[in-house]
Structure formats: C-alpha cells, structure tokens
Protein backbone atom coordinates (compact mmCIF):
# COMPACT_ATOMS: atom_id res chain seq x y z
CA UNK A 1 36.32 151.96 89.10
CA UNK A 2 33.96 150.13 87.00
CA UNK A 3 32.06 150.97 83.91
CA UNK A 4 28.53 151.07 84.24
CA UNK A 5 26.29 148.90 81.57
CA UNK A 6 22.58 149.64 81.83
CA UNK A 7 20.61 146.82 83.38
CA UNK A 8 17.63 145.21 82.37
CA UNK A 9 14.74 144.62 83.88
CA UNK A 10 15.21 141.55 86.65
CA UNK A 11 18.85 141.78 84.56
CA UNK A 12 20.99 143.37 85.80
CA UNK A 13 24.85 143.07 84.76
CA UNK A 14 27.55 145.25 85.53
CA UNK A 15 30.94 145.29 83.92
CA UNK A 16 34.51 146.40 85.40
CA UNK A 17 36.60 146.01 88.50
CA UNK A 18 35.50 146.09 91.87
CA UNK A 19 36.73 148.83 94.25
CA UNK A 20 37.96 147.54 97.31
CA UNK A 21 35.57 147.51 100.13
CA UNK A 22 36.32 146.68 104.09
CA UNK A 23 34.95 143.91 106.08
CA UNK A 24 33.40 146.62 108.49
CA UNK A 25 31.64 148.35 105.73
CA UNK A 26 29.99 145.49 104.47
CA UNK A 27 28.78 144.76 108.11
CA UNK A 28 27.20 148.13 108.66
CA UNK A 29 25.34 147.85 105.19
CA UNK A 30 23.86 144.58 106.33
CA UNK A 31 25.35 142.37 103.85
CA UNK A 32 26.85 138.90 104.38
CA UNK A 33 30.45 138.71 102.39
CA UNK A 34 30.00 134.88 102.19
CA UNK A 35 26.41 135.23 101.06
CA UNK A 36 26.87 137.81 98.56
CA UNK A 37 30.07 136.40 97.49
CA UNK A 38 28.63 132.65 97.05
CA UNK A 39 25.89 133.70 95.01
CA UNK A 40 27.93 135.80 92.40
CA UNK A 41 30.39 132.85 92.38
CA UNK A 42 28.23 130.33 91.58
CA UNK A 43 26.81 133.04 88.52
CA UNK A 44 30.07 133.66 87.04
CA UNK A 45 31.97 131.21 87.98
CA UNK A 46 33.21 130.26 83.87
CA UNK A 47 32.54 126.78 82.09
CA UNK A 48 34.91 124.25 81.80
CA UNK A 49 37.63 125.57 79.41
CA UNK A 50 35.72 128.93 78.47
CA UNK A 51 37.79 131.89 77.81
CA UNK A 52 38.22 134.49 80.82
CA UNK A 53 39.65 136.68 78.55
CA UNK A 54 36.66 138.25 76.96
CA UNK A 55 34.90 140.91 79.27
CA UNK A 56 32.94 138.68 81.66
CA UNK A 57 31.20 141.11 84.57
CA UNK A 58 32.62 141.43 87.23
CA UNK A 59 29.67 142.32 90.26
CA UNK A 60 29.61 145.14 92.85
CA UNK A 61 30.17 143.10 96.59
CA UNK A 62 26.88 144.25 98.13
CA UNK A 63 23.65 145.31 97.78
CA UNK A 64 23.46 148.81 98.76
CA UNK A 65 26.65 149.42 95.98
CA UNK A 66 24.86 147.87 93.13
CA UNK A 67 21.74 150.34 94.00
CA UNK A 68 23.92 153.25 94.24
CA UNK A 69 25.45 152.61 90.99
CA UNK A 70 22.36 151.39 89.09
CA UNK A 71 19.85 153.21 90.66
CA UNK A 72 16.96 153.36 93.89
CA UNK A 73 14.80 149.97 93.53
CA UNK A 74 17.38 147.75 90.77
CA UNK A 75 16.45 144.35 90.95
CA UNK A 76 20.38 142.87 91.65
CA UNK A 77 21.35 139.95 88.40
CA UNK A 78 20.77 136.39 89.15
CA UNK A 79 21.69 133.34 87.49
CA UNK A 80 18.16 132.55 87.84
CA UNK A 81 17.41 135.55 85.47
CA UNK A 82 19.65 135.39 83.32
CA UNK A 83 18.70 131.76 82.42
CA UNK A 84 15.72 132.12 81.93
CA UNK A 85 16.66 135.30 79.14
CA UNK A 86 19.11 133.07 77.39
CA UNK A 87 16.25 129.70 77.57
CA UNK A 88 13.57 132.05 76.11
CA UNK A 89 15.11 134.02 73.19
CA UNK A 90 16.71 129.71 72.47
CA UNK A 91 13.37 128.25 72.08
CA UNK A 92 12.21 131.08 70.03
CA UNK A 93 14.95 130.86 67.94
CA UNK A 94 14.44 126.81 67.61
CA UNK A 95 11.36 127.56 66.64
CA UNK A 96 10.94 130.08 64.68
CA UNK A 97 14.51 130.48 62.65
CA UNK A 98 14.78 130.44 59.03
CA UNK A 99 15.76 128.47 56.88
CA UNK A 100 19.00 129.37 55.64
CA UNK A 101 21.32 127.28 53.22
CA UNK A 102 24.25 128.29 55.20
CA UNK A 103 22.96 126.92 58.82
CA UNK A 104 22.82 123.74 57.35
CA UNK A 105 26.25 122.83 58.52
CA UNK A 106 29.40 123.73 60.43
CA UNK A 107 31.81 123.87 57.85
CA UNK A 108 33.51 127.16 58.85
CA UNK A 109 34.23 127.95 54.86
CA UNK A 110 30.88 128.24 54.55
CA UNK A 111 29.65 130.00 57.35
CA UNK A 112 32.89 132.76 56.73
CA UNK A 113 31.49 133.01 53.36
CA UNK A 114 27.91 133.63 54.07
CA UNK A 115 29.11 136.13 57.13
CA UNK A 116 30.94 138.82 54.34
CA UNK A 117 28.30 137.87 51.74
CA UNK A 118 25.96 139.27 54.16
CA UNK A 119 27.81 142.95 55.09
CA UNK A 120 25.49 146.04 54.30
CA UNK A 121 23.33 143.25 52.07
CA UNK A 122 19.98 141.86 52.35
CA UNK A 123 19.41 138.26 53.08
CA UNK A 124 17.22 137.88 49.79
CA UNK A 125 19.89 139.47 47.91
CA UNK A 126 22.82 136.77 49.55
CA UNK A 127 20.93 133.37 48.74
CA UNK A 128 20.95 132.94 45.32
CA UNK A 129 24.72 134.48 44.92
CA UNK A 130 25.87 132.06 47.90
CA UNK A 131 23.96 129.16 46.47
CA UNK A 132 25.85 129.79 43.01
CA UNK A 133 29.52 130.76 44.67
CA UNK A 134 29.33 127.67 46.57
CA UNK A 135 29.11 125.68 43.12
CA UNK A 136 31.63 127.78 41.57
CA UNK A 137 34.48 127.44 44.54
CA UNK A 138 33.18 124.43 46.67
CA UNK A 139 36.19 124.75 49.19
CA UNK A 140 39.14 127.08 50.45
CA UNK A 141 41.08 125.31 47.74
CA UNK A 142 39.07 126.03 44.90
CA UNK A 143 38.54 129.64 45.62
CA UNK A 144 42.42 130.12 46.55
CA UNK A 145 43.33 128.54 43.07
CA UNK A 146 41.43 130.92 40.75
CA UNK A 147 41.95 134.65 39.98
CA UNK A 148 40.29 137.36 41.37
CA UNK A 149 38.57 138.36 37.92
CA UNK A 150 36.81 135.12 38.23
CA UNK A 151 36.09 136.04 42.02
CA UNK A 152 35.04 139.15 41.23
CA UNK A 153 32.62 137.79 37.83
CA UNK A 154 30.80 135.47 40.62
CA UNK A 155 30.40 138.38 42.95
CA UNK A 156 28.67 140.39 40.35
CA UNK A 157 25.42 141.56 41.79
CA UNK A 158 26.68 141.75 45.49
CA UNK A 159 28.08 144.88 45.43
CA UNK A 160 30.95 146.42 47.69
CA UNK A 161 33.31 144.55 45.68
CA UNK A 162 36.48 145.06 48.20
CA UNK A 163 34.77 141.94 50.29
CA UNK A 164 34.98 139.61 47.55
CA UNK A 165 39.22 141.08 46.74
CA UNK A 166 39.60 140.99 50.97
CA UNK A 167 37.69 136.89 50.61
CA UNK A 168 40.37 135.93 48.00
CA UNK A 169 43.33 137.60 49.49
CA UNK A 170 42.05 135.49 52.65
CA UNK A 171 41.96 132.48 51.10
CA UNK A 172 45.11 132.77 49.38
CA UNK A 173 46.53 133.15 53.10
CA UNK A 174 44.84 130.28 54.53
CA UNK A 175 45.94 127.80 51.77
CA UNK A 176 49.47 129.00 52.06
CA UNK A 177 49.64 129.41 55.68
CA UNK A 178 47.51 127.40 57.49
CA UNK A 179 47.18 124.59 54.93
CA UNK A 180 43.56 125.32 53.88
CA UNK A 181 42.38 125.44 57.62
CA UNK A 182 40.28 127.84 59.32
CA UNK A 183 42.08 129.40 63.25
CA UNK A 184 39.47 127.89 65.34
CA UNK A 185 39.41 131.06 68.04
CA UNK A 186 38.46 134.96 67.19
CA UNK A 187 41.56 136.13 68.21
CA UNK A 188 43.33 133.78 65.76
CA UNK A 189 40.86 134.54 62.97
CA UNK A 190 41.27 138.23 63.24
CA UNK A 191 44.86 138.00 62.05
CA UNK A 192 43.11 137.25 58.42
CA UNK A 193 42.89 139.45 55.61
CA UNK A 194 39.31 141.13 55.53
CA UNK A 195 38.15 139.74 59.28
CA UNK A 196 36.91 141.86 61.68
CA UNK A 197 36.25 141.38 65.25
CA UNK A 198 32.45 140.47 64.36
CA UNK A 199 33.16 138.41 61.66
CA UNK A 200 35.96 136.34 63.78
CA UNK A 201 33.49 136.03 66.79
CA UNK A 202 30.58 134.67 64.06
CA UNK A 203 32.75 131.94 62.97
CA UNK A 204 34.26 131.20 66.18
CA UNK A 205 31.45 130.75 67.71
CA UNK A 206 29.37 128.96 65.47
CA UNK A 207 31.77 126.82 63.91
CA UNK A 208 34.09 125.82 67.01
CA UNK A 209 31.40 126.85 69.46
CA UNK A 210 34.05 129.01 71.15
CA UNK A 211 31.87 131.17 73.22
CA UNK A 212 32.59 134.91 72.21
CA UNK A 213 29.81 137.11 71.43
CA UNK A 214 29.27 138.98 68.25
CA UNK A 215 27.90 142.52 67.70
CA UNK A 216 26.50 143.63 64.57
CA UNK A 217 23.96 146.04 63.66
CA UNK A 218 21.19 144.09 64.13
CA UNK A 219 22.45 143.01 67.88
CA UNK A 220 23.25 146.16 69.06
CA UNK A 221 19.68 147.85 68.02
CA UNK A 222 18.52 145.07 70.04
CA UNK A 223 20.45 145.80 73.28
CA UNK A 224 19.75 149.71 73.06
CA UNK A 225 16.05 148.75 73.03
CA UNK A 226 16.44 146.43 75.81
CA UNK A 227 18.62 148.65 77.92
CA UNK A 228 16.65 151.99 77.05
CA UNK A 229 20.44 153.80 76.41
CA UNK A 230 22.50 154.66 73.89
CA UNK A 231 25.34 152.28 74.64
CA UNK A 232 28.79 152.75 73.71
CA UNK A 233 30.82 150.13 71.57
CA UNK A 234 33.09 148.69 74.65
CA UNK A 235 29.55 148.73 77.05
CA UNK A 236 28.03 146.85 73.78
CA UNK A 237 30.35 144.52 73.41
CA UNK A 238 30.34 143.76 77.19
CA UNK A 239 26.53 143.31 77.23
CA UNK A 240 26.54 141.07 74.27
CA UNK A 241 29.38 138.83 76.19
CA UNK A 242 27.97 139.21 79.19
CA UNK A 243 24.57 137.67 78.14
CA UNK A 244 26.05 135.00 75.62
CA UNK A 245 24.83 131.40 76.69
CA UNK A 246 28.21 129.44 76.57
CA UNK A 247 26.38 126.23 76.22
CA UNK A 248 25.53 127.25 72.71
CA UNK A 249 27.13 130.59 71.57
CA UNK A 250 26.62 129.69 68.04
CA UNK A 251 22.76 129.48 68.04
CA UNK A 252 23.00 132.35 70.58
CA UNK A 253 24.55 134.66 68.59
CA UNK A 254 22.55 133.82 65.79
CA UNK A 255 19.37 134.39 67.77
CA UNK A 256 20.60 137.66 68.70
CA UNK A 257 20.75 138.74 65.36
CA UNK A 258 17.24 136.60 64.23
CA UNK A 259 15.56 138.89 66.40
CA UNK A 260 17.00 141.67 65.27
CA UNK A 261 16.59 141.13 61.90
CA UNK A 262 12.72 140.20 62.25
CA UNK A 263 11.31 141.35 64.93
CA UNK A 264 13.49 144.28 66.77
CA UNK A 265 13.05 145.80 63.34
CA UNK A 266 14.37 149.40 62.85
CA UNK A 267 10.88 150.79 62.51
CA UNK A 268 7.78 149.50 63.63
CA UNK A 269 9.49 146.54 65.41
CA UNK A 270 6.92 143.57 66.64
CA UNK A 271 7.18 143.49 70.12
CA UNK A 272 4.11 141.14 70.86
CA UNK A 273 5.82 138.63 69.42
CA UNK A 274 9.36 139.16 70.73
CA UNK A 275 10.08 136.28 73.06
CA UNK A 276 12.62 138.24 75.73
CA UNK A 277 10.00 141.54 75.56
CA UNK A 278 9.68 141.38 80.00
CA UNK A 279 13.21 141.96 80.10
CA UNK A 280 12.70 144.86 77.33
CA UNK A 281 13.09 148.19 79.35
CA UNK A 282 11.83 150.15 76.08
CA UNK A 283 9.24 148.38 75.57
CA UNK A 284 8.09 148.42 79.40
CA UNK A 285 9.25 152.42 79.53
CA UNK A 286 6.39 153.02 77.07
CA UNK A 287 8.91 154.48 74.76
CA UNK A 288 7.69 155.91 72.00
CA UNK A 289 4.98 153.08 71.84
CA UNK A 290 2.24 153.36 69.43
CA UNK A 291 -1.85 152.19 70.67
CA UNK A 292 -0.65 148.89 69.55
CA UNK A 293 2.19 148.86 72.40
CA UNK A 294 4.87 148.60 69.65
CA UNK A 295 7.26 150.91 69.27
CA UNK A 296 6.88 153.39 66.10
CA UNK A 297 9.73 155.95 66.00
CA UNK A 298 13.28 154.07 64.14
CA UNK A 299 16.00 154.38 67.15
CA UNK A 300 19.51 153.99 64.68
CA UNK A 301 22.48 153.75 66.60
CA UNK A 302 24.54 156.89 66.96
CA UNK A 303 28.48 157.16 67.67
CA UNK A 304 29.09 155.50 71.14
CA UNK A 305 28.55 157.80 73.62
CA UNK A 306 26.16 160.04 72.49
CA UNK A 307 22.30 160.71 72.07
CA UNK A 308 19.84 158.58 69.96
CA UNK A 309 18.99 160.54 67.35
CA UNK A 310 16.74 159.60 63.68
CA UNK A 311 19.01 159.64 60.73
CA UNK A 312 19.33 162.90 58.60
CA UNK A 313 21.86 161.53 56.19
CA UNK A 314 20.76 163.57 52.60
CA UNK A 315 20.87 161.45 49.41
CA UNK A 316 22.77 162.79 46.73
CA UNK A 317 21.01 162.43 43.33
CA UNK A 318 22.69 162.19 39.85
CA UNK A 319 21.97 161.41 36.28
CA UNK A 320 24.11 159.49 33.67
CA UNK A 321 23.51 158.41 30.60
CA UNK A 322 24.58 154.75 29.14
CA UNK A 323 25.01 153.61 25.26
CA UNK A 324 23.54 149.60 24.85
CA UNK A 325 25.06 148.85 22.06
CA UNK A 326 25.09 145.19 20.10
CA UNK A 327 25.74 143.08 17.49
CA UNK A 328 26.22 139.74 16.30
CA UNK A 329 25.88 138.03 19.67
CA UNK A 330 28.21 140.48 21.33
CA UNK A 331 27.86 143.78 23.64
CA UNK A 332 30.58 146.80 23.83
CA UNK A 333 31.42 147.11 27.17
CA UNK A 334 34.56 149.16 29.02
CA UNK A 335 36.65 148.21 31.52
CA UNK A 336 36.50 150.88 34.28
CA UNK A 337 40.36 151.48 35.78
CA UNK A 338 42.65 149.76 37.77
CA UNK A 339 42.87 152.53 40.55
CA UNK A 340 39.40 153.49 40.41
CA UNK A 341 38.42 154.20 44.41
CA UNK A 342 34.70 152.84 43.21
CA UNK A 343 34.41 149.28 41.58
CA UNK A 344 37.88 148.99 39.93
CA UNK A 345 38.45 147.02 37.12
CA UNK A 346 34.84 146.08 37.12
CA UNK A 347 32.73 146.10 33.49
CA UNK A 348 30.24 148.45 32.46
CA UNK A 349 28.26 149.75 29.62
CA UNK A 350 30.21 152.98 27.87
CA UNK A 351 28.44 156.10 29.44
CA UNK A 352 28.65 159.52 27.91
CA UNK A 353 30.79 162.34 28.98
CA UNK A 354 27.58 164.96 28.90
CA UNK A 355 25.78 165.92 31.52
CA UNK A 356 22.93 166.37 29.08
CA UNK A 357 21.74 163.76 26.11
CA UNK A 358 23.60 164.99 23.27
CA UNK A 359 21.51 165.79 20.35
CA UNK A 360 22.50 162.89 18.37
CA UNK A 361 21.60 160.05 20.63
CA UNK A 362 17.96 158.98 20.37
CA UNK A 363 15.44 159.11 23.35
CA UNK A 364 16.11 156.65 26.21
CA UNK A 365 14.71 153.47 25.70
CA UNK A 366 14.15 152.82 29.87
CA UNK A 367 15.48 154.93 32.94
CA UNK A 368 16.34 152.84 35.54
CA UNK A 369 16.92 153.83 38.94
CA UNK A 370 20.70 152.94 41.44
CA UNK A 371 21.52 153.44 44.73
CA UNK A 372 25.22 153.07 45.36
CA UNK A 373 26.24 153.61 49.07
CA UNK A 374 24.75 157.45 49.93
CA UNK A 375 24.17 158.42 45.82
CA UNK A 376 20.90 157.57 43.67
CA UNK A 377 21.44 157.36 40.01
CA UNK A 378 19.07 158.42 37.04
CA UNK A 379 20.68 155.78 34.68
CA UNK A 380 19.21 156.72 30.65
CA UNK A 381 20.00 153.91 28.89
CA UNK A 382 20.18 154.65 24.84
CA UNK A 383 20.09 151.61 22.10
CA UNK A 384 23.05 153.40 20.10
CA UNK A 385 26.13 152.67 18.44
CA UNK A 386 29.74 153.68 19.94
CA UNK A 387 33.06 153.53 19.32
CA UNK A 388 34.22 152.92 22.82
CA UNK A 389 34.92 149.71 24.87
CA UNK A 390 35.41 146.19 23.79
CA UNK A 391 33.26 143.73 21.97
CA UNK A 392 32.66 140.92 24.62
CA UNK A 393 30.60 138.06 23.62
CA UNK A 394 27.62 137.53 25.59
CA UNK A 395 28.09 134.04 26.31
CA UNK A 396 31.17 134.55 28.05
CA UNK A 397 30.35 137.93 30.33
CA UNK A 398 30.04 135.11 33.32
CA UNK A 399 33.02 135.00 32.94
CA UNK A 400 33.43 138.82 33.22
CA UNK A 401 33.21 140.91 36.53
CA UNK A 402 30.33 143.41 35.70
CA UNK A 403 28.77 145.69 37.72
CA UNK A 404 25.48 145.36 39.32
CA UNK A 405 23.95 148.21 37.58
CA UNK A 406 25.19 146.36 33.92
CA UNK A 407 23.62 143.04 35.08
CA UNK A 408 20.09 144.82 35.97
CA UNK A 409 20.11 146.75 32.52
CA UNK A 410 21.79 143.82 30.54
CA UNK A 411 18.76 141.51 32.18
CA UNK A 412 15.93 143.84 31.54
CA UNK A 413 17.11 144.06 28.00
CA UNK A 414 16.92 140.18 27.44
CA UNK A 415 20.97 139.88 26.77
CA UNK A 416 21.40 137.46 30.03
C-alpha cells in the first residue's frame, strides 16, 4: 500500500511503497515499463551521498495507477516541475529575504540559538535578545561555563523560560560530550537535551547542508494551502522532504518558512506576490478568495487527520494586583519557587493575596495588560510599601532572572 499525499498542481508526489504490478498488466494499460521506469529514475534517483533514509517518494509504475489514486485528469510529477517549484520559491527567497543577524553565518551555535530563541516568539521580539545573548555567551563554551541564573537573567523578556534551562542543559552536554561540537546530522542532533526533530533538521540542514527538511508552523500552513487538505504530520513531513532542493536545503528550508512567515500569512495572506502561487491549489480552487483573489478566511492547522477548522480557543482573563515598592536605589522583589510549574525561580514584584485592592493600598498608578500562553492579565500596579521580598539593587537585577511582566512594569516606571 502506499499513503496518499495530495498533489499539486503540475506536482504531483506520492509517498509509500509500490504494490506489485505484472508485466501483462502494464501492457494492457498501455504503458512502457522502461519508459515509465526511466523517467521516475532519473527524478529520484538521490544525490551523491544524500540520505535515503528520510521519506523520499516512491512513484506508482504507470499512468493509469497514479490517476486512480490521485484522481481523473492529475497531471503525473516531473522533474521538470518540480525544478522549476524549487528554482522559483530560491530566487524569491534571494531576493527578497531579510535581513537577519543570524543568517549571517554558518556557525551552527548560532543558528541552534536563534532556532529555540524563535519557538512561539516573534522575530521582532528575538533580535535584540539574540544580539545581546550572543555578547553575553559568544560560544558553546561560554554559555556551558556559567549558571543557569545567569542564563535565565539574559533570557528575561523571551518568555517560556524551559528553552533557555533545556539550551544550558544542552550545552553542558555538548562541552562534556562532544567536546564543544555540534552532531553534524538530525538524527545525531536529536539525541540533545531540548532538540526536536524540527530543530535538528534546521541546523542540519543549514549548517552542514545535510538535506532533511524541516516542518514548522509556518511550513506546514504553507503546504495545506498548496495542497488544498488538511494533511497529517507523517504526509507533512513527507511533502516537505519530498520537495526539499538537496542542492541547497539550508536556504530551502528557510524559504519555506520566509514565505510562510510573510506572505502565506495566517489571515489575509498575499498571494499576488507569492512566487510558487501556479502550483497553489487553494489559491487556484478559489478558496475562500476575497475580490482581490487573496484568500481571507485564517486556515490554522488542526490535529493530523482531521478537518480545517478556525480556532475557538477562549482566553481566560484575570486580575492581580502588584506592590512597586523602592528606596535608596533598590526595589523589593520575591523570588517565585523552585517547583513552580510556571516561571520557577524567576523574580517578580510582591503581588497581593486579594482578589480585590485592599482598602489600604492607594489607587493604581498604571494597569498594564499580559498575555501568558492562553491567560490575559489585568496587572494593577500600586507605588506602596511592603514587607515582603528582598531588597535587590537596581544596578545589579541584570544580573537577576526577572520575569517579562517585571521588566515591562520596571521599564515603564523608569527603574531600568
């Protein structure tokens, strides 16, 4: 059996074994076994020292199967096509990437520390924290050789604070194990506290050009849209691999997730301007396309295997109320627990125990608004005086991990 991924238009790729089919058969559906064969070969057939290991498609032997099990009419895959996808999406992305401080080099540090920088965080938000980790911890060395409270102070901001424990845990390993050096394959990498199968395949492949495809959020909106179905992780996965331009996987996985990240946008994406639109069955099914011809309606991706669908995730909204409390160039702030399941050991301003402003705390002097993972704070920050937490001077809380929320309120007030 084989396991059917969508095609695209003049694209067609299917992935799985090929059920055995007699020489007689293929004569009475009027196909030539050393045509067919030759022209699949010379598709497939891998590059010099390129991994067979990863999922490469295997086609159907003859026309008339590859219509029965894509449908009346496919166009069958060719080389030809799928050349010209990988050349066009390229030369967009030669064009029209941006400039990032982190694809300014090779160095596979830096490019595995840009990769979990960037998990569930914007861009924008990354630079300036990558810019100043990089001077802080310059190499695996440096990072391995402080202590995670100084990780953890540098992270401040970034959020999700298990990435930066997982990043020094990892490079703990590396200078003990592997003597500072990066596994130069995904499989390798994956053995490595905190890296995943996508962040193994980004380093991989654009560090040691290995060519493995990657599949993040941004790459697999971009595949549903150009297949038209809801594809499931292994048929992602497979797609991704199957179109991956071994000549440069680096830039080609980065393209991938270029487009998605500026023009296969969750809503409102800009398909104009998207330089592998032809191939774009969405786009050319006139699926839920606006009178501009762009497509208007946000298609998420939903478990594998079932039905695109727009999020209905609810927001849960709370309230709490923080004390700002200083003197003589220091600040009161607590140290939240050990075991904590949300940002242990992290700093933070006290907070009161009410759910309500107690009656002897003064109006706040500024609200300010938080969105950690699915819950929106109303943070009510009072200028008051409390008995709780430490005095920390304020020219050493760099040297402190605080939370992201403390920075915003400890910036607006004018303290850093």
């Amino acid at each position: 059996m084989f396991t059917r991924v969508p095609r695209l238009p003049s694209l067609l790729i299917i992935v799985g074994t090929l059920p055995a089919v007699k020489s007689g058969q293929i004569r009475r559906l009027g196909a030539s076994c050393s045509e067919t064969g030759s022209r699949y070969n010379r598709a497939m057939r891998p590059a010099r020292n390129r991994r067979t290991d990863v999922g490469s498609p295997t086609p159907p032997a003859t026309a008339e199967l590859r219509s029965a099990w894509t449908g009346e009419g496919a166009r069958p895959y060719t080389s030809k096509n799928l050349a010209a996808f990988r050349r066009a999406l390229l030369r967009w992305y030669d064009r029209h990437r941006r400039e990032l401080p982190w694809r300014k080099a090779r160095d596979p540090y830096r490019i595995w520390l840009s990769e979990i920088m960037l998990q569930q965080t914007r861009v924008a938000a990354v630079v300036d924290h990558y810019r100043i980790f990089l001077k802080r911890f310059p190499n695996i060395q440096a990072l391995a050789a402080t202590s995670e409270d100084a990780v953890l102070a540098a992270w401040s901001g970034l959020g999700y604070y298990r990435r930066a424990r997982m990043l020094y845990q990892c490079a703990k390993e590396l200078v003990r194990k592997h003597c500072g050096r990066f596994p130069q394959t995904a499989e390798a990498l994956q053995t490595l506290p905190g890296i995943g199968r996508y962040t193994a395949a980004a380093i991989a492949s654009i560090a040691f050009a290995e060519p493995v495809a990657v599949v993040d959020g941004n790459v697999e909106r971009v595949l549903q849209r150009l297949t038209g179905i809801d594809l499931t992780t292994p048929q992602t996965w497979q797609h991704a691999q199957a179109l991956l331009a071994s000549s440069r996987p680096g830039d080609f996985n980065q393209a991938m997730m270029e487009l998605g990240a500026t023009v296969c946008v969750p809503r409102q994406p800009r398909c104009p301007t998207c330089p592998v639109r032809k191939w774009c069955v969405t786009r050319l099914s006139n699926f839920n396309q606006g009178a501009n011809g762009t497509i208007t309606m946000e298609r998420p991706a939903s478990r594998p295997g079932g039905t695109l669908a727009l999020n209905s995730s609810r927001r849960i909204k709370k309230e709490i109320w923080c004390v700002l409390n200083q003197r003589n160039g220091s600040i009161r702030l607590v140290q939240r627990p050990r075991k904590s399941p949300l940002m242990p050991g992290m700093w933070e301003l006290p907070q009161l125990p009410q759910k309500r402003r107690p009656t002897w705390v003064p109006v706040a002097w500024r609200t300010f608004r938080h969105s950690i993972t699915v819950t929106d704070y109303a943070v009510h920050v009072h200028r008051a005086r409390t008995a709780k937490g430490k005095w920390i001077p304020v020219a050493n809380i760099s040297q402190f991990p605080i939370t992201g929320l403390t920075r915003k309120i400890l910036k607006a007030a004018g303290v850093i």
